[in-house]
C-alpha atoms as a PDB file:
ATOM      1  CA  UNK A   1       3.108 -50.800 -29.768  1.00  0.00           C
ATOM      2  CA  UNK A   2       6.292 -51.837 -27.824  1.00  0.00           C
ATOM      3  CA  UNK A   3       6.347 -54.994 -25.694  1.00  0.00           C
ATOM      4  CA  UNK A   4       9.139 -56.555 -23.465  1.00  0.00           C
ATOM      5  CA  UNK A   5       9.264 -60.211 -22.854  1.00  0.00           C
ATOM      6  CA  UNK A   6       8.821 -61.380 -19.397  1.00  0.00           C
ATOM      7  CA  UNK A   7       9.702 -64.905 -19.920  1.00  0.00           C
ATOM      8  CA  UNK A   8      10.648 -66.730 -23.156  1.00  0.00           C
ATOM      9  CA  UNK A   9       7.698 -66.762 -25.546  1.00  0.00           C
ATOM     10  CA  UNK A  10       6.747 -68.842 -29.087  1.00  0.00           C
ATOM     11  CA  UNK A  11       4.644 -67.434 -31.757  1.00  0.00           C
ATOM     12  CA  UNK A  12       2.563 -69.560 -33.151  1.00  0.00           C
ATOM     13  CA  UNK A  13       5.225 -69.217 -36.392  1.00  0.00           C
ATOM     14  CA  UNK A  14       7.514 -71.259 -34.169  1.00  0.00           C
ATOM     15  CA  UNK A  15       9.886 -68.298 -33.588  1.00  0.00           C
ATOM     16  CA  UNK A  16      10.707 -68.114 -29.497  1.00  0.00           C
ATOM     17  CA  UNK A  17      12.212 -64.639 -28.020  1.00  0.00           C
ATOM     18  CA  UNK A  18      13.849 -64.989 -24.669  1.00  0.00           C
ATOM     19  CA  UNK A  19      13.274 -62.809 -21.837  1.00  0.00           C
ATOM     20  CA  UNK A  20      14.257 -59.404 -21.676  1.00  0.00           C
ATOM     21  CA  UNK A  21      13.703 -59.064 -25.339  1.00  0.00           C
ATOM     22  CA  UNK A  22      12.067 -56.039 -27.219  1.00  0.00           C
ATOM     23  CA  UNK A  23       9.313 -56.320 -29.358  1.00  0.00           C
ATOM     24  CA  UNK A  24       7.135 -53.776 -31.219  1.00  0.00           C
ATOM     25  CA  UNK A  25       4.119 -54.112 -33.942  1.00  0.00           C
ATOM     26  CA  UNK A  26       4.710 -52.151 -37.053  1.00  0.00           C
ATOM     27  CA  UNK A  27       1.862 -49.775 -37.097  1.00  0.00           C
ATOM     28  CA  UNK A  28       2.413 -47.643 -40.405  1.00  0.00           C
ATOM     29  CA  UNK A  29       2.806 -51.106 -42.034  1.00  0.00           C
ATOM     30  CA  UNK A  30      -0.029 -52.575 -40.871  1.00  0.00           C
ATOM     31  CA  UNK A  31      -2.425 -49.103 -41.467  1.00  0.00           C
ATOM     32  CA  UNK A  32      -0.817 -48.761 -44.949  1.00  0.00           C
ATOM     33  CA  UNK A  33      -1.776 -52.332 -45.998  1.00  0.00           C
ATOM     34  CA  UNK A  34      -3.397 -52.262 -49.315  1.00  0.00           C
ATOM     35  CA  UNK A  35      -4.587 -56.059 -48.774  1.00  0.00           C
ATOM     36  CA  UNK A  36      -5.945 -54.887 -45.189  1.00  0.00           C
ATOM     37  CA  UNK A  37      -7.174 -50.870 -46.447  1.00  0.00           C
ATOM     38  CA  UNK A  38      -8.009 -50.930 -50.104  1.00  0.00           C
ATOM     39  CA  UNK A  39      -6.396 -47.267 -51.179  1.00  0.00           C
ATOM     40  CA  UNK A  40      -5.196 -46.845 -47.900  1.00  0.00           C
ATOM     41  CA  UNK A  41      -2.577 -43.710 -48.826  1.00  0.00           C
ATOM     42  CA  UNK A  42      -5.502 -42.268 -49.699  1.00  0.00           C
ATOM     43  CA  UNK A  43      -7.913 -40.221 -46.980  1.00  0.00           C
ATOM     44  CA  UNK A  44     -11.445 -41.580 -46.497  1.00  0.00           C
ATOM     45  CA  UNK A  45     -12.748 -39.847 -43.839  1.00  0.00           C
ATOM     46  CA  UNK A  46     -15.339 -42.692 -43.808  1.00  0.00           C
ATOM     47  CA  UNK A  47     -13.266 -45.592 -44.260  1.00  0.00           C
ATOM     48  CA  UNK A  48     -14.693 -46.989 -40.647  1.00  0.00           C
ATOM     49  CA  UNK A  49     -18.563 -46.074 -41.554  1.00  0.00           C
ATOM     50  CA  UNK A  50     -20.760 -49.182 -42.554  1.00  0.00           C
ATOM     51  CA  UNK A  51     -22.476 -48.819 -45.504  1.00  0.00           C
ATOM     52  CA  UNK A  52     -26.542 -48.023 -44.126  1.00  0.00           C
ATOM     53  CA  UNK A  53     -28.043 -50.101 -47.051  1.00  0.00           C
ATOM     54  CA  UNK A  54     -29.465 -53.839 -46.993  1.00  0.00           C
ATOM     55  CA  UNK A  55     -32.678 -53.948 -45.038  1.00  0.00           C
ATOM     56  CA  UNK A  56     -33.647 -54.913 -42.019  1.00  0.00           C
ATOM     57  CA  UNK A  57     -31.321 -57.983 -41.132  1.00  0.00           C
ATOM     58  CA  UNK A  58     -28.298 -55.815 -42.194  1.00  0.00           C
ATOM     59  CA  UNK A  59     -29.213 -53.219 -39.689  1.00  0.00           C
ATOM     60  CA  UNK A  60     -29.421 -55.689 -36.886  1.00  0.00           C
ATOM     61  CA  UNK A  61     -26.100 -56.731 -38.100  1.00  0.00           C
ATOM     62  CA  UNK A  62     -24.817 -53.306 -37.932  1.00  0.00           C
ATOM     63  CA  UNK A  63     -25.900 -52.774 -34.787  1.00  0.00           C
ATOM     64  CA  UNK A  64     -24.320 -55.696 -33.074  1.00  0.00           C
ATOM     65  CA  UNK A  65     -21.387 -54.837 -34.446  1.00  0.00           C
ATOM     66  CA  UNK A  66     -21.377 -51.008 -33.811  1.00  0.00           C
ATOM     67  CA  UNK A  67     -18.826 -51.152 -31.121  1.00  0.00           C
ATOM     68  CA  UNK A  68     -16.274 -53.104 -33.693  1.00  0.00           C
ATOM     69  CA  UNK A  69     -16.656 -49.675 -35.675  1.00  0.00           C
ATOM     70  CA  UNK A  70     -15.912 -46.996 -32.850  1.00  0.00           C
ATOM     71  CA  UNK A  71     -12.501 -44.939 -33.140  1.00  0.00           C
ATOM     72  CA  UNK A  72     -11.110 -46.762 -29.586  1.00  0.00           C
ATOM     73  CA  UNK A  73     -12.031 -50.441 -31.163  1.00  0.00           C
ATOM     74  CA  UNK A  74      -8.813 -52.729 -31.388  1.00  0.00           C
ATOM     75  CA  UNK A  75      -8.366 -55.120 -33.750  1.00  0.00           C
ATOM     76  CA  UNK A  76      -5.477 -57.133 -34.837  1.00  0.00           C
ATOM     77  CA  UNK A  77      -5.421 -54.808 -38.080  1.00  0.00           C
ATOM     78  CA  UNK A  78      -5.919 -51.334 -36.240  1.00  0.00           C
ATOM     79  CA  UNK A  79      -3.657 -51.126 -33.928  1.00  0.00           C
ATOM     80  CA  UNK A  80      -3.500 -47.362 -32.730  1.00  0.00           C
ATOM     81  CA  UNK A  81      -3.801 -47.953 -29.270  1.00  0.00           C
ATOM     82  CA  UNK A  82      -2.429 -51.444 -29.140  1.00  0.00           C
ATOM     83  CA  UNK A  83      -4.982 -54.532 -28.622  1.00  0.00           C
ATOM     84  CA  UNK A  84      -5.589 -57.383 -26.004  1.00  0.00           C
ATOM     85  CA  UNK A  85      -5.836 -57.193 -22.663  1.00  0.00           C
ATOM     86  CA  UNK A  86      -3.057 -54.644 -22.515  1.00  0.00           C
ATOM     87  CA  UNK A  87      -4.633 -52.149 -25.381  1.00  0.00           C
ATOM     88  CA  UNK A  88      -4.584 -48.633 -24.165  1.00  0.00           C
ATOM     89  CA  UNK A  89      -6.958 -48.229 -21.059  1.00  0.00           C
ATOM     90  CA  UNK A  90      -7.201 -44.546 -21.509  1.00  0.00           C
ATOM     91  CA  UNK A  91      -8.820 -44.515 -25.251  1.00  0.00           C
ATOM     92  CA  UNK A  92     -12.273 -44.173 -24.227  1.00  0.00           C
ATOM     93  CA  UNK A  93     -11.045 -40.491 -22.815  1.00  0.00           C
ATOM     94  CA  UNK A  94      -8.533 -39.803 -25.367  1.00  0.00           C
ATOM     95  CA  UNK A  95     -11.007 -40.289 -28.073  1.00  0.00           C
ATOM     96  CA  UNK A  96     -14.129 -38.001 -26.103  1.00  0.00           C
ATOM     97  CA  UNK A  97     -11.067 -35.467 -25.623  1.00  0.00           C
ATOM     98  CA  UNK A  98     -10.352 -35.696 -29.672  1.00  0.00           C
ATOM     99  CA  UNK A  99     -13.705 -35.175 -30.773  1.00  0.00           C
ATOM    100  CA  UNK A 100     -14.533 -32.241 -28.238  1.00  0.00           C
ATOM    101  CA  UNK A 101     -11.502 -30.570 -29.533  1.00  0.00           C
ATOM    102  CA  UNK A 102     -12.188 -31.210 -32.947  1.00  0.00           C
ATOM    103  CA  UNK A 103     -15.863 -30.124 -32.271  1.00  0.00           C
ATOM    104  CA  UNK A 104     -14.460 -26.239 -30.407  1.00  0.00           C
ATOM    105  CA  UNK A 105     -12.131 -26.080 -33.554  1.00  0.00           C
ATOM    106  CA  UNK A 106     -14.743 -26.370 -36.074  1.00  0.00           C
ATOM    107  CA  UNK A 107     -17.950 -24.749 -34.317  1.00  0.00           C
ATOM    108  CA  UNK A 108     -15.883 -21.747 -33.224  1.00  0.00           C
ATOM    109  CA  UNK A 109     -12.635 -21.059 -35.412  1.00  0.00           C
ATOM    110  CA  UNK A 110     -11.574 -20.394 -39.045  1.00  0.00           C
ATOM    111  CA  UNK A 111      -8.560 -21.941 -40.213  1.00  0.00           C
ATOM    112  CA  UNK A 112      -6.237 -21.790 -42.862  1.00  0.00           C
ATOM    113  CA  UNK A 113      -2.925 -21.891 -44.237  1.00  0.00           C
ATOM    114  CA  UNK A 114      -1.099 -18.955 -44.470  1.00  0.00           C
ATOM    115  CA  UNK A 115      -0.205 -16.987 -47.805  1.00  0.00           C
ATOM    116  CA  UNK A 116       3.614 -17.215 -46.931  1.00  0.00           C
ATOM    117  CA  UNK A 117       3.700 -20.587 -45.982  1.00  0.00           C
ATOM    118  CA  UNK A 118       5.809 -22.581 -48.423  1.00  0.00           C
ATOM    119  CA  UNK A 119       3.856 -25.303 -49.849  1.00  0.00           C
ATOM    120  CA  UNK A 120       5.991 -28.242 -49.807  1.00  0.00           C
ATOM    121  CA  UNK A 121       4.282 -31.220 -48.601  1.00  0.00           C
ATOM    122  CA  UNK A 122       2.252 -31.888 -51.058  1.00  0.00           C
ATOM    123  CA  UNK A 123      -1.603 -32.073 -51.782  1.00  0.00           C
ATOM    124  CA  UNK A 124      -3.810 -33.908 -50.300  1.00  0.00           C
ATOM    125  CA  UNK A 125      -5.512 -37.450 -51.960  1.00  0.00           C
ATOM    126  CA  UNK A 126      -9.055 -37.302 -51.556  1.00  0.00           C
ATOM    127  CA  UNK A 127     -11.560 -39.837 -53.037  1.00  0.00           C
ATOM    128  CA  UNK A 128      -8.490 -39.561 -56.135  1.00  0.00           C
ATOM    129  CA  UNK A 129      -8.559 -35.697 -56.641  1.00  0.00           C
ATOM    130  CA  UNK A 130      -5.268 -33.453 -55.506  1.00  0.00           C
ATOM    131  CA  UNK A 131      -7.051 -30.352 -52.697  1.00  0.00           C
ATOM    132  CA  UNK A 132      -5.625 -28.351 -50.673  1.00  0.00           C
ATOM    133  CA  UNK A 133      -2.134 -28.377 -48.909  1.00  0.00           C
ATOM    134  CA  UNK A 134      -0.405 -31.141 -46.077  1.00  0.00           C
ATOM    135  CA  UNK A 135       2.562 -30.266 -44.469  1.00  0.00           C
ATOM    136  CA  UNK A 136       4.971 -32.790 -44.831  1.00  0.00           C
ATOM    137  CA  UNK A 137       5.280 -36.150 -42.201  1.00  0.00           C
ATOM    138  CA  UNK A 138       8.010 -36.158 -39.920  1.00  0.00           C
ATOM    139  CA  UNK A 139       9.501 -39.622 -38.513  1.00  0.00           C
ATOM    140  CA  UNK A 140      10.296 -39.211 -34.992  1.00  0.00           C
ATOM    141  CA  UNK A 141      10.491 -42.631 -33.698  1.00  0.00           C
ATOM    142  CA  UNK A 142       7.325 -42.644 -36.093  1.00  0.00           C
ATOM    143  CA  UNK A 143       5.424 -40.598 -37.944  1.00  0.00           C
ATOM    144  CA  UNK A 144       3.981 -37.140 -37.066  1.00  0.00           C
ATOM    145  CA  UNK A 145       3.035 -34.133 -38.097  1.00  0.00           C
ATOM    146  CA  UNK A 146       5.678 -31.379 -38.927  1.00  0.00           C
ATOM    147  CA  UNK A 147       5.096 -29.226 -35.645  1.00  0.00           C
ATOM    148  CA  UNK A 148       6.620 -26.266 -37.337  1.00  0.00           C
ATOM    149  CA  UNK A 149       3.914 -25.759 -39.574  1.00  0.00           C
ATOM    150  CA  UNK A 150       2.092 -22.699 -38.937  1.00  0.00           C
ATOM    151  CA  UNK A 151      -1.897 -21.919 -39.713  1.00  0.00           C
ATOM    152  CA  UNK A 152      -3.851 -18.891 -39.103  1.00  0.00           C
ATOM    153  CA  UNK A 153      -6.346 -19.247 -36.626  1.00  0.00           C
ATOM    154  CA  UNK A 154      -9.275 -16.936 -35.855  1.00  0.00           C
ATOM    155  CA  UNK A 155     -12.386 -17.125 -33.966  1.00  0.00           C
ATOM    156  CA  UNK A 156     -15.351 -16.685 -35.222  1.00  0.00           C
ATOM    157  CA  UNK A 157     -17.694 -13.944 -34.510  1.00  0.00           C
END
């Protein structure tokens, strides 16, 4: 999340940047909090699901609160696509565009890794048990995934 002063500015920390100057969030930092995400180098595919237990005032709770929990929410501690009044205006259709993908992939298509495929990235953490290969992260001007990874791909019949 990269910013560029447009006139001086103070944080409320007292420290002023003058105009012209560059200024970005650090978003691996910030999503690999421990104090923010308890075992966050660890996947939990439900680490944004409320828990569905506590009766009837809870779920009123929950539902007020549903759009906090959505994969486009901001906050000041998920930061993916930025927050304020300048977060990302084109989440809402990036996320639909994610899921329908996701959605094809899964309904329709087998994947795996393939035999030949040297295995060096590591396992992957889940809920504390090693499965299953990860190619290894890549930092280009952050992190991504190593886009010369192959996978077989078939469809389904």
């Amino acid at each position: 999340m990269n910013r560029i002063a447009l006139r001086p500015f103070t944080f409320s920390t007292g420290l002023t940047v003058p105009t012209g100057t560059s200024i970005s969030s650090h978003l691996y930092g910030t999503h690999q909090d421990e104090s923010l995400y308890p075992h966050a180098e660890t996947f939990d595919g439900f680490r944004f699901v409320e828990s569905t237990t506590g009766g009837k005032e809870a779920a009123d709770e929950r539902s007020t609160s549903a759009m906090k929990k959505t994969m486009y929410a901001t906050s000041s501690t998920y930061l993916a696509f930025g927050h304020g009044k300048h977060a990302c205006p084109g989440r809402f259709f990036a996320s639909m565009v994610v899921k329908l993908i996701m959605a094809e992939l899964i309904v329709n298509y087998d994947l795996r890794w393939p035999d030949d495929v040297p295995k060096t990235g590591g396992s992957v953490d889940i809920f504390g048990e090693k499965v299953g290969y990860r190619p290894a992260d890549i930092w280009i001007g952050g992190i991504v995934p190593d886009h010369k990874a192959k996978m077989v791909l078939r469809r389904r019949a």
